[in-house]
Protein backbone atom coordinates (compact mmCIF):
# COMPACT_ATOMS: atom_id res chain seq x y z
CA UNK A 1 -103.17 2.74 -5.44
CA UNK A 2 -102.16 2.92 -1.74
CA UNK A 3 -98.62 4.27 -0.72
CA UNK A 4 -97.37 4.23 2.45
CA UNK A 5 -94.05 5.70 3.96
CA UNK A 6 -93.00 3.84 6.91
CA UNK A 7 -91.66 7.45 9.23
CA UNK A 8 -89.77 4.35 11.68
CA UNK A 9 -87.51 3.61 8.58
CA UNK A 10 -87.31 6.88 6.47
CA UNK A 11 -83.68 8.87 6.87
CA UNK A 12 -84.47 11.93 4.85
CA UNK A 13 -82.96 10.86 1.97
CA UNK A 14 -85.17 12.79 -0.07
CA UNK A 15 -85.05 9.93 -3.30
CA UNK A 16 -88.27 10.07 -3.63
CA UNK A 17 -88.72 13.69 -3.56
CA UNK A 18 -86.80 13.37 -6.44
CA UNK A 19 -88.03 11.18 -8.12
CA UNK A 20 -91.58 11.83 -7.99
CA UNK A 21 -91.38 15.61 -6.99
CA UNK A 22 -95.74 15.51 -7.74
CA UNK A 23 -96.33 12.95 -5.26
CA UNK A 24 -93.71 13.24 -2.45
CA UNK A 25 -92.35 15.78 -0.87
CA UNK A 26 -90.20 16.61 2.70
CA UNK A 27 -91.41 17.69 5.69
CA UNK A 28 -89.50 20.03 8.14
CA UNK A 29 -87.49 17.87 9.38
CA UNK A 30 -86.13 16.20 6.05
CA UNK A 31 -88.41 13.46 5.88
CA UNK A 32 -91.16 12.03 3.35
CA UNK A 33 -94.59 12.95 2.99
CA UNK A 34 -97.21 12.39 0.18
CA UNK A 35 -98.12 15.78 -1.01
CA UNK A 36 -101.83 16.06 -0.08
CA UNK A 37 -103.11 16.10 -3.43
CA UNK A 38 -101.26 14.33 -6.00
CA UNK A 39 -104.25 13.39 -8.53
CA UNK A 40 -103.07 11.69 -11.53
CA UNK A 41 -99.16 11.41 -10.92
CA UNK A 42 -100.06 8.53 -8.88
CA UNK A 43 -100.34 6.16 -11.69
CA UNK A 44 -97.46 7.43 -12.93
CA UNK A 45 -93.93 5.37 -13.54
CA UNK A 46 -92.61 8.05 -11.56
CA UNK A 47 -94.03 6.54 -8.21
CA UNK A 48 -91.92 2.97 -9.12
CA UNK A 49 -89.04 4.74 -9.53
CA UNK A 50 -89.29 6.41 -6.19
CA UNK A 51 -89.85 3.33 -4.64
CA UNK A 52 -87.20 2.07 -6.09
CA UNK A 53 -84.53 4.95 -5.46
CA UNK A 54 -85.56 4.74 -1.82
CA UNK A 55 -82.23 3.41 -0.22
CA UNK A 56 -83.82 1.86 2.88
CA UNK A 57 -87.38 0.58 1.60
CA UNK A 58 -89.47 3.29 3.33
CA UNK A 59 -92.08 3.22 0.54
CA UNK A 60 -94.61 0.80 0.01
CA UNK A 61 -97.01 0.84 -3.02
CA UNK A 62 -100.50 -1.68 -3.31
């Protein structure tokens, strides 16, 4: 599974973070990042509903 976070779109909303707090996370300034390890959550549900709660479409999953 490939995620992407498009950094030209993201507004620090912090959804995901949220959402998926084993797979995203913040950077400094407020906006997503994959955590650099996040192993098994991947596959998780968790990741669709991150995607989902996103309120501008930052996050991409294939």
């Amino acid at each position: 599974m490939q995620i992407d976070i498009d950094r030209d779109v993201c507004i620090g909303a912090g959804q995901c973070a949220l959402a998926a707090p084993k797979v995203f996370t913040q950077d400094d300034d407020g906006f997503s990042e994959l955590l650099p390890q996040p192993g098994d959550a991947l596959v998780g549900p968790m990741v669709g509903e991150a995607v989902r709660a996103c309120p501008v479409q930052a996050i991409t999953v294939n």
